[in-house]
C-alpha atoms as a PDB file:
ATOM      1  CA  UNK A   1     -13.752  -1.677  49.878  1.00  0.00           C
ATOM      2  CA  UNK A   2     -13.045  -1.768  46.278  1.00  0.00           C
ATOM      3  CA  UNK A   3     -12.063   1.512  44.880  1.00  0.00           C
ATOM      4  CA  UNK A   4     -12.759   2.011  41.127  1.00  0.00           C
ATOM      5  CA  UNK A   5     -10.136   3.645  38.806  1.00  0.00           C
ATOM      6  CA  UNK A   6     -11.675   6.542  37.503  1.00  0.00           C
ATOM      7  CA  UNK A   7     -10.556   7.997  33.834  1.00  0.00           C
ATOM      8  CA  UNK A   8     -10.779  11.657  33.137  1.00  0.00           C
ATOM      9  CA  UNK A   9     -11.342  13.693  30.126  1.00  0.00           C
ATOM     10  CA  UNK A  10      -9.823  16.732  29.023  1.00  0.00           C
ATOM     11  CA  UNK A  11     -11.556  18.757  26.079  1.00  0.00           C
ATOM     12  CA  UNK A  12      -9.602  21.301  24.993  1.00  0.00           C
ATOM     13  CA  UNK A  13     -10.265  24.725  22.224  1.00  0.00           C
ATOM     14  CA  UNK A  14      -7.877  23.894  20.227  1.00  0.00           C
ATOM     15  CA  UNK A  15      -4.917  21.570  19.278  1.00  0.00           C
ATOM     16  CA  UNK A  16      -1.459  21.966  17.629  1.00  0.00           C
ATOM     17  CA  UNK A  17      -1.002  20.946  13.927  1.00  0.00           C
ATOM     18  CA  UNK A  18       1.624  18.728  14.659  1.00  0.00           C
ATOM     19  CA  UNK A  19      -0.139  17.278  17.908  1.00  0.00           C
ATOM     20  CA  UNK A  20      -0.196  13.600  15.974  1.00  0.00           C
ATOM     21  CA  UNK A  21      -2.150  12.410  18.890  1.00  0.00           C
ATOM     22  CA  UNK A  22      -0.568   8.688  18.599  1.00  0.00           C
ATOM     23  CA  UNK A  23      -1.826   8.225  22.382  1.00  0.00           C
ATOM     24  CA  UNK A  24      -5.238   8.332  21.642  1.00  0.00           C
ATOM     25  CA  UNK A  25      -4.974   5.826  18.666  1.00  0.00           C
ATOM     26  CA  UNK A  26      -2.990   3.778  21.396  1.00  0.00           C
ATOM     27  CA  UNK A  27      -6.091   4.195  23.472  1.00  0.00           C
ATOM     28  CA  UNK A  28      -8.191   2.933  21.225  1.00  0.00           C
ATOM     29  CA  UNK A  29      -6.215  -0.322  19.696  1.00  0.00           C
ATOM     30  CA  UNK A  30      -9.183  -2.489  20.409  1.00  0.00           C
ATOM     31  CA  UNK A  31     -11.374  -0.535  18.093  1.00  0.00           C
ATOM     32  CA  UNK A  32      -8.480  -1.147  15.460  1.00  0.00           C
ATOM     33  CA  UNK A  33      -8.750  -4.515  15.731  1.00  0.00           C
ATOM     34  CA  UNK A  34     -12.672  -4.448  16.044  1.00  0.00           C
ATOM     35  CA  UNK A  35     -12.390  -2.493  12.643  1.00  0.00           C
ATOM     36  CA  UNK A  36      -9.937  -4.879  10.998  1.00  0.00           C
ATOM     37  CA  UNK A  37     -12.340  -7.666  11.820  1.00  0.00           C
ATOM     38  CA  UNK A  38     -14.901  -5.765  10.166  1.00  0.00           C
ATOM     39  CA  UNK A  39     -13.204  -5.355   6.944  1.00  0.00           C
ATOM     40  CA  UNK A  40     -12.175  -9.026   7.000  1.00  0.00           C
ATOM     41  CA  UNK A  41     -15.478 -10.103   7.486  1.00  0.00           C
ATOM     42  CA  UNK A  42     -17.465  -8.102   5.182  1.00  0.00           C
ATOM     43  CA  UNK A  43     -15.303  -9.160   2.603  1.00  0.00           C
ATOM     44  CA  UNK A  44     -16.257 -12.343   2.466  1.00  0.00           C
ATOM     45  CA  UNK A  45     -19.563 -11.474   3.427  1.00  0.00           C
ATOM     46  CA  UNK A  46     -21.829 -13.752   0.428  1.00  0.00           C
ATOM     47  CA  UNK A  47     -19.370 -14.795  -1.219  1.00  0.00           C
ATOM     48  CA  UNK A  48     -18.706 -18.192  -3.106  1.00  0.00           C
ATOM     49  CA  UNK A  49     -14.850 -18.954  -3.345  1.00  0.00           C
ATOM     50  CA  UNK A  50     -13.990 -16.663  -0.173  1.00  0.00           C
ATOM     51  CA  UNK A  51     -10.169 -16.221   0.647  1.00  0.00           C
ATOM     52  CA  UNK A  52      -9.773 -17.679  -3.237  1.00  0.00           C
ATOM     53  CA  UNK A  53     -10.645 -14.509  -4.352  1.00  0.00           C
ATOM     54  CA  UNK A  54      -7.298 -13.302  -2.686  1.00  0.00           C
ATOM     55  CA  UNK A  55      -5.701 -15.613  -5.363  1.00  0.00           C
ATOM     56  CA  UNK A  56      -7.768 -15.406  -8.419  1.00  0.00           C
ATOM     57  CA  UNK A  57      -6.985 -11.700  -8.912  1.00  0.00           C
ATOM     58  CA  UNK A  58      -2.805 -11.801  -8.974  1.00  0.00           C
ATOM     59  CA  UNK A  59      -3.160 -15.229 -10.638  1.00  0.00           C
ATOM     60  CA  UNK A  60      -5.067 -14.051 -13.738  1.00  0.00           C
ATOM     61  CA  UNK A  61      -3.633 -11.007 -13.959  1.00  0.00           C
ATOM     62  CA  UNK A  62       0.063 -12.304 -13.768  1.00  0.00           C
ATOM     63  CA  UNK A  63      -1.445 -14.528 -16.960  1.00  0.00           C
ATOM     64  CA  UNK A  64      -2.775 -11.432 -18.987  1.00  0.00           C
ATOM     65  CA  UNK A  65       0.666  -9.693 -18.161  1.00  0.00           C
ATOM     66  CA  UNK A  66       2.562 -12.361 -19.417  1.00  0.00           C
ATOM     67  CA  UNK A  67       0.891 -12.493 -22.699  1.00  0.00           C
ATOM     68  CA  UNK A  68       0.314  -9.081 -23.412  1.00  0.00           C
ATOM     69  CA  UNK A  69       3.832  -7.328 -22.362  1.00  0.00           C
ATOM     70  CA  UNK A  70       5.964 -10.533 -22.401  1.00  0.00           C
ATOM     71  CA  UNK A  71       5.106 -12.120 -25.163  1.00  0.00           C
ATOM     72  CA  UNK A  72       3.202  -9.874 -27.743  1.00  0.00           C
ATOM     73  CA  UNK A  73       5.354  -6.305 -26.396  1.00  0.00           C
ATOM     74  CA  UNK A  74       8.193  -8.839 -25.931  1.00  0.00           C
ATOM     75  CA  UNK A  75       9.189  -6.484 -23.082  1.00  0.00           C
ATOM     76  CA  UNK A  76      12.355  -7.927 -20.958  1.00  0.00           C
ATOM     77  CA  UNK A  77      12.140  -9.304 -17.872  1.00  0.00           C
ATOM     78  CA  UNK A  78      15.747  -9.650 -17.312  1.00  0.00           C
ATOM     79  CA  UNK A  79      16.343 -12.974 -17.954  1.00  0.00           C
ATOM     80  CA  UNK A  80      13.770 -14.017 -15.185  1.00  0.00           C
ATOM     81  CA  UNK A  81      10.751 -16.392 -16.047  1.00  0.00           C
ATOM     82  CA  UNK A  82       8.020 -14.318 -17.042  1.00  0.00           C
ATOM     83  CA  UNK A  83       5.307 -14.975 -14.624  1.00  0.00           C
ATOM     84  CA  UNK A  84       7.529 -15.316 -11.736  1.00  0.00           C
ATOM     85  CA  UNK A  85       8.782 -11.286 -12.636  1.00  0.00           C
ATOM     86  CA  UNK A  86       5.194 -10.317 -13.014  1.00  0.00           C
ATOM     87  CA  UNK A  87       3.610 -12.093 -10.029  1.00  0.00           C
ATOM     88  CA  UNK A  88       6.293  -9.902  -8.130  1.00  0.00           C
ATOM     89  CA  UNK A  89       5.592  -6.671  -9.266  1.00  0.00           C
ATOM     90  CA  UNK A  90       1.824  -7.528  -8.661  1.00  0.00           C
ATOM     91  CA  UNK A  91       2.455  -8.700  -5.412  1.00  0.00           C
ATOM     92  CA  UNK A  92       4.091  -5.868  -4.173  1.00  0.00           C
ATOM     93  CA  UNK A  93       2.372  -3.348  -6.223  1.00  0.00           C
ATOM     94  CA  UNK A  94      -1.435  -4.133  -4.719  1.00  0.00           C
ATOM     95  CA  UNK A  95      -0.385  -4.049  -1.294  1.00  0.00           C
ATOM     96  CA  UNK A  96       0.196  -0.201  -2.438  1.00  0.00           C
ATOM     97  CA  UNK A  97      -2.823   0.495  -4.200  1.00  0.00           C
ATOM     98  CA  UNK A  98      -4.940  -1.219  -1.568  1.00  0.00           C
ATOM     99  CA  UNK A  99      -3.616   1.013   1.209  1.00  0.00           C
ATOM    100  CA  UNK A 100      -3.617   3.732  -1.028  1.00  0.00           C
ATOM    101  CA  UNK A 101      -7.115   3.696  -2.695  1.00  0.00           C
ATOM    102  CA  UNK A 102      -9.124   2.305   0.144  1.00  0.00           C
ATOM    103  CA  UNK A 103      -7.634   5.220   2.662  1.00  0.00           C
ATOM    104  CA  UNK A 104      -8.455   7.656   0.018  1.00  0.00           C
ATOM    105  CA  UNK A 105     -12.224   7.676   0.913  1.00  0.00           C
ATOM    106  CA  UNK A 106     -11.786   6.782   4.452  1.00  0.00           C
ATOM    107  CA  UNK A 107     -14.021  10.090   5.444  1.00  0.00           C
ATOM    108  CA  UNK A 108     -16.927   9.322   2.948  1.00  0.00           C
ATOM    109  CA  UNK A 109     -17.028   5.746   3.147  1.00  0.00           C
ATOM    110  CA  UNK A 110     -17.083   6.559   7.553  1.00  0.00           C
ATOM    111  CA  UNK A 111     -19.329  10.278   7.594  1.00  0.00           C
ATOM    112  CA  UNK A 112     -22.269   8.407   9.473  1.00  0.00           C
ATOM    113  CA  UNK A 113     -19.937   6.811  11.519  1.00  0.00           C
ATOM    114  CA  UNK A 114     -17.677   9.752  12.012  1.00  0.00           C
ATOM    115  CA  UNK A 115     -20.989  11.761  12.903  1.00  0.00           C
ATOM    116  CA  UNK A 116     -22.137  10.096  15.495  1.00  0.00           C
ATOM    117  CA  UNK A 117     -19.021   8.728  17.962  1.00  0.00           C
ATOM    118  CA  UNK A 118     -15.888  10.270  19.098  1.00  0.00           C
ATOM    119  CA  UNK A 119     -12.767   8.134  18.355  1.00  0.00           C
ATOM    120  CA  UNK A 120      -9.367   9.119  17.105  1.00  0.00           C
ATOM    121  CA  UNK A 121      -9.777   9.219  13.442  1.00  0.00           C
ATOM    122  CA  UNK A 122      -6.402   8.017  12.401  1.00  0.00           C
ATOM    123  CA  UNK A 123      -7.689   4.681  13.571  1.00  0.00           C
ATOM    124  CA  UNK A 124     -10.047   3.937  10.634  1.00  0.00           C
ATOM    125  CA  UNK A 125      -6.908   4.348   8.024  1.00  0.00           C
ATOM    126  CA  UNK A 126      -4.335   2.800  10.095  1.00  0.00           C
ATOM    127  CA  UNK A 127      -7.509   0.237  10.242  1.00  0.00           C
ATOM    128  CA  UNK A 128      -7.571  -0.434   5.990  1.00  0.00           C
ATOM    129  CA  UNK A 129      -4.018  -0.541   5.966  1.00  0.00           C
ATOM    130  CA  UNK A 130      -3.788  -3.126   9.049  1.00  0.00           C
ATOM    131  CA  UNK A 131      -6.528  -5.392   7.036  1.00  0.00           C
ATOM    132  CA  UNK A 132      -4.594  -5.028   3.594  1.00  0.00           C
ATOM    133  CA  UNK A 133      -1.906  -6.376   5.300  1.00  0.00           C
ATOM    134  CA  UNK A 134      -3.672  -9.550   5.787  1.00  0.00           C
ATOM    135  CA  UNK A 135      -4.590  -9.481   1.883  1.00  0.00           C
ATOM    136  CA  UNK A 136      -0.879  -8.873   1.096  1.00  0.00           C
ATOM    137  CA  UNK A 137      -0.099 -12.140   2.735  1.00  0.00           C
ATOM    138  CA  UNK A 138      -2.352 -14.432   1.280  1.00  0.00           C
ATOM    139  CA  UNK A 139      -0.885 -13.064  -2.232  1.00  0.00           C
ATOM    140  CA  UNK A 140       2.530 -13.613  -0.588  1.00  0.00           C
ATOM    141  CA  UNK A 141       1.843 -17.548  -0.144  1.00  0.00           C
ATOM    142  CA  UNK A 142       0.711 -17.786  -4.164  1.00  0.00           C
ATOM    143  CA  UNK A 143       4.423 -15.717  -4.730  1.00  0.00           C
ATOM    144  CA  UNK A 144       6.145 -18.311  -2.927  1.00  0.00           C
ATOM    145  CA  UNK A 145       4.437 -21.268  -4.474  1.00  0.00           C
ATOM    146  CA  UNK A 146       5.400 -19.292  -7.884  1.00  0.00           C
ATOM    147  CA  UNK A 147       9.137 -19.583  -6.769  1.00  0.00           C
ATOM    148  CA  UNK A 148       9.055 -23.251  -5.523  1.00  0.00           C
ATOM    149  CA  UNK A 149       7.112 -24.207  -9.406  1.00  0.00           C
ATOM    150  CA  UNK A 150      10.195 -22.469 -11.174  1.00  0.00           C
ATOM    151  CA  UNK A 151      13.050 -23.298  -8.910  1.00  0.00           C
ATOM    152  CA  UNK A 152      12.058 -27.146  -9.398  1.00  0.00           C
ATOM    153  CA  UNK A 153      11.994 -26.893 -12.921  1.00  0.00           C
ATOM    154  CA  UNK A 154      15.461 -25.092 -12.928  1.00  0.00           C
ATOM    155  CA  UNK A 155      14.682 -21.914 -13.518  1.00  0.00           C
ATOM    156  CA  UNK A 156      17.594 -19.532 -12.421  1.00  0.00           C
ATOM    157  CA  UNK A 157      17.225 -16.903  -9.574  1.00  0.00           C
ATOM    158  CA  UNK A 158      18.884 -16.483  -6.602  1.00  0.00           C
ATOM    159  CA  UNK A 159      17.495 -14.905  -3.248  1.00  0.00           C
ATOM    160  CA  UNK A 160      20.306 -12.933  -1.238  1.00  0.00           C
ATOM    161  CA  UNK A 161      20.741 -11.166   1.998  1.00  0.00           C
ATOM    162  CA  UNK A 162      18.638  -8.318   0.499  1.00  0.00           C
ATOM    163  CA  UNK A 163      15.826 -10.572   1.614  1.00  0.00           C
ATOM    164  CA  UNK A 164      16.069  -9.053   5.348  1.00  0.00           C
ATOM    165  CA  UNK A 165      15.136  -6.143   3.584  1.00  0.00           C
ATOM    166  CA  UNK A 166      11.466  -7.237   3.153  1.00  0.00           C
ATOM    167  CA  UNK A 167      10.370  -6.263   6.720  1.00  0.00           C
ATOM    168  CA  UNK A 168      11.304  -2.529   5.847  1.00  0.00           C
ATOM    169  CA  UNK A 169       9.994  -2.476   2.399  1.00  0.00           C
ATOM    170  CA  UNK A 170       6.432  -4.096   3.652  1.00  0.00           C
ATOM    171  CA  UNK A 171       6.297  -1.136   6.424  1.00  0.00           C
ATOM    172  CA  UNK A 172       7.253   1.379   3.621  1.00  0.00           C
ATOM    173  CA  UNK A 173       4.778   0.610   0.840  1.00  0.00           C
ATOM    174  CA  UNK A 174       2.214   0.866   3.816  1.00  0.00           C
ATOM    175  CA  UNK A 175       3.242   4.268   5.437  1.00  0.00           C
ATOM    176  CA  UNK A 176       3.387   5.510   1.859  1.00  0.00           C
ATOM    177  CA  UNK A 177       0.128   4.588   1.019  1.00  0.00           C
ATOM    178  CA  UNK A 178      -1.217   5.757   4.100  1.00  0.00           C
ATOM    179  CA  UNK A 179       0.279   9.367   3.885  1.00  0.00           C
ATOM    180  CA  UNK A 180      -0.788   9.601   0.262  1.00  0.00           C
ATOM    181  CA  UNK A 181      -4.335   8.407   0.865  1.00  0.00           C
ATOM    182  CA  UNK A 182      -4.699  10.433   3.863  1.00  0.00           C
ATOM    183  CA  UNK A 183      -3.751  13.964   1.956  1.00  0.00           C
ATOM    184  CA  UNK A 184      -6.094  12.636  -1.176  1.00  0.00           C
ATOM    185  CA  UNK A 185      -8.887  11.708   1.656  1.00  0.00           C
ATOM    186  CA  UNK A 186      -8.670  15.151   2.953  1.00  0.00           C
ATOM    187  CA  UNK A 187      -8.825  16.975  -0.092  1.00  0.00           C
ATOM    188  CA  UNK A 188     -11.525  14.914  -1.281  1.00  0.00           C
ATOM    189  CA  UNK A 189     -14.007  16.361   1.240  1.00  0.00           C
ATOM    190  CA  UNK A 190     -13.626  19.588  -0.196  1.00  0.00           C
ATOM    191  CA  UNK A 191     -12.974  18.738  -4.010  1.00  0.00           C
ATOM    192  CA  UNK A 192     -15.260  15.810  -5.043  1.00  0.00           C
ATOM    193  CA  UNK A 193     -13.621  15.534  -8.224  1.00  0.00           C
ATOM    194  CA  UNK A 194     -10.844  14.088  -7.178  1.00  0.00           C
ATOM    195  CA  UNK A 195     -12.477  10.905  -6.129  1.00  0.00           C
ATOM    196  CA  UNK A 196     -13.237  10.313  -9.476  1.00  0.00           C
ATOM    197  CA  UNK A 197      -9.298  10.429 -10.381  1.00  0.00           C
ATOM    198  CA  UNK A 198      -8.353   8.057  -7.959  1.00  0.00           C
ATOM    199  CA  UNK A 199      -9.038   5.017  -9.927  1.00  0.00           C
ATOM    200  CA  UNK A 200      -6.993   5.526 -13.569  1.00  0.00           C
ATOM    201  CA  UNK A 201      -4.918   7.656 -11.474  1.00  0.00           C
ATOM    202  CA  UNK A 202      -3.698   4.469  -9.566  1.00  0.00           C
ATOM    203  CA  UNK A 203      -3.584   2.383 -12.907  1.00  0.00           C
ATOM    204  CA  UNK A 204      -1.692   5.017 -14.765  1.00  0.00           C
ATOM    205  CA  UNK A 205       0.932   5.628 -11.681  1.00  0.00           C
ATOM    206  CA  UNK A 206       1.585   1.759 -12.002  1.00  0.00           C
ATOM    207  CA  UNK A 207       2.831   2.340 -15.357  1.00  0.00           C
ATOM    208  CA  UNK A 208       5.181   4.338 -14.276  1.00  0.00           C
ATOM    209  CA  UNK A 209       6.661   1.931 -11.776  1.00  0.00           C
ATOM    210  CA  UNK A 210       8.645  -1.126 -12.562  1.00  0.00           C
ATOM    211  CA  UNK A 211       5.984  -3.781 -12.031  1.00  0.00           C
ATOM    212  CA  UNK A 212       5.725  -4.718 -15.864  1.00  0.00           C
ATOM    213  CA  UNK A 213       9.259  -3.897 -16.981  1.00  0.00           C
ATOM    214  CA  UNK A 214      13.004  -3.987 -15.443  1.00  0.00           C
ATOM    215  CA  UNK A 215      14.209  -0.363 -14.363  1.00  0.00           C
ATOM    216  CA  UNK A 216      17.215  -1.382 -16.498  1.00  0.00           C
ATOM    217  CA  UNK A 217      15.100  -1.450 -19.581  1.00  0.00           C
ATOM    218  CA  UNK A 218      13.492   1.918 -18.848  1.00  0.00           C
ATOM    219  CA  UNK A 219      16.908   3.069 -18.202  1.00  0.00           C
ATOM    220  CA  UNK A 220      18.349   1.981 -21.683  1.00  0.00           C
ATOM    221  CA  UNK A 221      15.152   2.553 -23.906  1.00  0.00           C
ATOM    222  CA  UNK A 222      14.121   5.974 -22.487  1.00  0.00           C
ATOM    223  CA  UNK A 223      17.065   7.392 -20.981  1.00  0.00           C
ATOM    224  CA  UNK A 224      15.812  11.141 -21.081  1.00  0.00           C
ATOM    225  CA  UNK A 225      12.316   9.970 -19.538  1.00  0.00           C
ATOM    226  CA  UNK A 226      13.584   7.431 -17.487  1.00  0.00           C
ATOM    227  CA  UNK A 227      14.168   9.650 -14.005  1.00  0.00           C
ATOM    228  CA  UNK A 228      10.219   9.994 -13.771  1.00  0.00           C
ATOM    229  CA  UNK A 229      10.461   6.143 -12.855  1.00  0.00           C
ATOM    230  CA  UNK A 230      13.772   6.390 -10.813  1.00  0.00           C
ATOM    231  CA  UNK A 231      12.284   9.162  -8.663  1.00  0.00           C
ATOM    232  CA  UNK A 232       8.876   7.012  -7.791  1.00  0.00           C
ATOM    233  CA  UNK A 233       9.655   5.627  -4.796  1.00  0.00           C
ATOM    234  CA  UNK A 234       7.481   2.564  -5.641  1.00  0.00           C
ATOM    235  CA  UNK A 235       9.927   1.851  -7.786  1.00  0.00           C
ATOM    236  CA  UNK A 236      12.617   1.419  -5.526  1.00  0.00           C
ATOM    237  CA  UNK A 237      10.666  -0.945  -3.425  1.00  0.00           C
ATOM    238  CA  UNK A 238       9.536  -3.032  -5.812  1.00  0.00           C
ATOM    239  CA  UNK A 239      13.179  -3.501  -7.239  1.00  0.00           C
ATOM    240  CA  UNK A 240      14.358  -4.030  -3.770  1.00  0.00           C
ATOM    241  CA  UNK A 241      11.501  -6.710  -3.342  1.00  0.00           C
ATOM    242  CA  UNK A 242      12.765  -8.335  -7.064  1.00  0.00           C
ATOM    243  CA  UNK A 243      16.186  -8.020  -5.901  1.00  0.00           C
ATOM    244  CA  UNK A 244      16.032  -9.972  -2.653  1.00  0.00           C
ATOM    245  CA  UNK A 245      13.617 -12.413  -3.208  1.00  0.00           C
ATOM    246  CA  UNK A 246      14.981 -13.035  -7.267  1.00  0.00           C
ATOM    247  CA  UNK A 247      18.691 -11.643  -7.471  1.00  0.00           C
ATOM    248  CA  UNK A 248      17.679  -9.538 -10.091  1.00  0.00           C
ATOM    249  CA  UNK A 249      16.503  -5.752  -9.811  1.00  0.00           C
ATOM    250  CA  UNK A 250      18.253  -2.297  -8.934  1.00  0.00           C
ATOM    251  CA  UNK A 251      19.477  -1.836  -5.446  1.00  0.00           C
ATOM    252  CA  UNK A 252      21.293   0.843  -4.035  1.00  0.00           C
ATOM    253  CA  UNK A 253      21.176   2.212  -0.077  1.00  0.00           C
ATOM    254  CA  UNK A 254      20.819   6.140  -1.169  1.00  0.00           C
ATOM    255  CA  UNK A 255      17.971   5.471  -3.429  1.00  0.00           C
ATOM    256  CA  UNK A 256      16.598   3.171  -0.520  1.00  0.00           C
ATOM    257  CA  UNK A 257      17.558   5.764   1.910  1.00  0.00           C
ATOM    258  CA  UNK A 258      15.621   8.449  -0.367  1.00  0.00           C
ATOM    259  CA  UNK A 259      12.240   6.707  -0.858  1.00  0.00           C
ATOM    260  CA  UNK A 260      12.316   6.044   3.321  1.00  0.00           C
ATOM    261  CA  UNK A 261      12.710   9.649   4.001  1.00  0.00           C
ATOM    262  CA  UNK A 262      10.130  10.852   0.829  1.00  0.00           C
ATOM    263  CA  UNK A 263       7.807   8.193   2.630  1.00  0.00           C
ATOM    264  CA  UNK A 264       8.233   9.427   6.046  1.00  0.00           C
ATOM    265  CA  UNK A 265       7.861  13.445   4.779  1.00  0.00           C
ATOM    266  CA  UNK A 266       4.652  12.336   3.102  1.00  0.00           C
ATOM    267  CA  UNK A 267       3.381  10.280   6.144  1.00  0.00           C
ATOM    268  CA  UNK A 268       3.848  13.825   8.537  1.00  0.00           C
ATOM    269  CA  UNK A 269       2.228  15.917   5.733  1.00  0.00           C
ATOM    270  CA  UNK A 270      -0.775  13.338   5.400  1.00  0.00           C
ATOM    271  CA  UNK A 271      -1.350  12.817   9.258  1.00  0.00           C
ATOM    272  CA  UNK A 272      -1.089  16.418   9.608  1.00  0.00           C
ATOM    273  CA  UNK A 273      -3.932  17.373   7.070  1.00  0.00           C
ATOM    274  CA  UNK A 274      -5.815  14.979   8.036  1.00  0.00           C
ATOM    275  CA  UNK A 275      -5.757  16.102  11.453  1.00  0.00           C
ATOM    276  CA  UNK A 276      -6.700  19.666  10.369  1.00  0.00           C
ATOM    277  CA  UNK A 277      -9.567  18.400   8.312  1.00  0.00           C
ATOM    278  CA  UNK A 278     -11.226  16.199  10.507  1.00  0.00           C
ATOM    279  CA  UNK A 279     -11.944  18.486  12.833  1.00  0.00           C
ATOM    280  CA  UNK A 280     -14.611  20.057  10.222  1.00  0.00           C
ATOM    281  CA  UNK A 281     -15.067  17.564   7.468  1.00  0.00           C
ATOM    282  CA  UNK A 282     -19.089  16.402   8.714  1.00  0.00           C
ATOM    283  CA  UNK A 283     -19.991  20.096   7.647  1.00  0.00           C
ATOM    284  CA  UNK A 284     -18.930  19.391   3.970  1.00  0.00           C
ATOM    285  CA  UNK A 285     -19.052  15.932   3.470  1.00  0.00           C
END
């Protein structure tokens, strides 16, 4: 006699704050990868050049970067070939925004969805950051075939041990864009106006990272202004990504050490509002 297993469900009043409920999400990994499927999918959805979009946007922008700030602004790139210093910074930098911006309006883009089925919510972020990821590595492939171009016409950089590094930045530029786009996602549900900000808001913070210039140069142009950029933790990453990869960039452990645990305070403070708000967000989105 075959005995089935049966599952139980407790439904309880009411939940601690900090009750992260990383079981559940567990729970539910196939509708994680069900959702990154999704996003892959619809993506390229009637579409012409498919996964060459992935390229085209880096490519072409490393190309406007290098005219504009290299060679009209004349900005330094530290002795590094232009495009190769800009197709890092890009690199790095949309793996960011993507997380960041996309996980942003994770409850208005999902209401109908979120409306009609239980499932831990955390999924659909962890979801856009999951599918990102794949985005981040087709980019990654054009970065390499940058540094193979330059490196067989002699170009000078250097890759080090910092390169082990990589795994830790990758997983930090992600949890930071998911705790930031998780509190902005919350807050959005109640302010609408702020969905409006996120897209110049994104542009302008990349200004104030190190994806078009050296932190050195910000350092030694703009010394009194220069510890808004030292305090961004994006800016540690990306210098850390430069640094390995290139040889050339700032790296230090405490300022790697104090972008891990800014990330990691900002990841609890996201996961925890957005707990708290999606118990109630369908009433006001």
């Amino acid at each position: 006699m075959n005995h089935k297993e049966e599952q139980r469900w407790i439904i309880e009043s009411k939940s601690s704050l900090f009750d992260l409920k990383l079981n559940e999400v567990w729970d539910y990994r196939d509708l994680l990868v069900l959702l990154v499927r999704r996003d892959f999918v619809s993506f390229y959805k009637q579409t012409i050049l498919g996964p060459l979009w992935f390229f085209i946007q880096p490519l072409f922008t490393t190309i406007i970067f290098t005219f504009v700030f290299g060679n009209l602004a004349g900005i330094s790139t530290d002795g590094l070939p232009k495009p190769l210093f800009y197709m890092a910074g890009i690199t790095a930098w949309n793996y960011f925004a993507d997380c960041l911006t996309k996980t942003s309006s994770v409850f208005k883009d999902n209401a109908s969805i979120f409306g009609k089925v239980y499932f831990p919510r955390l999924v659909m972020p962890l979801s856009i950051v999951v599918s990102s990821l794949v985005r981040f590595g087709v980019q990654l492939i054009l970065f390499f075939l940058f540094m193979g171009y330059y490196a067989i016409n002699g170009a000078h950089f250097e890759p080090n041990w910092a390169i082990l590094l990589f795994p830790l930045v990758v997983v930090l530029m992600a949890l930071l864009g998911l705790g930031l786009g998780m509190i902005i996602s919350a807050m959005t549900t109640k302010y609408r106006d702020l969905s409006f900000l996120i897209g110049f808001g994104v542009q302008l913070l990349m200004y104030a990272t190190t994806v078009i210039y050296p932190l050195s140069t910000a350092i030694e142009k703009y010394p009194k202004y220069s510890w808004i950029i030292e305090f961004n933790p994006m800016t540690c990453l990306i210098e850390t990504f430069r640094y390995g990869f290139l040889g050339n960039g700032s790296f230090s452990w405490s300022y790697l050490g104090y972008t891990s645990a800014l990330t990691f305070i900002i990841l609890l403070f996201g996961i925890v509002i957005f707990n708290r708000v999606e118990k109630n967000f369908v009433d006001t989105v």
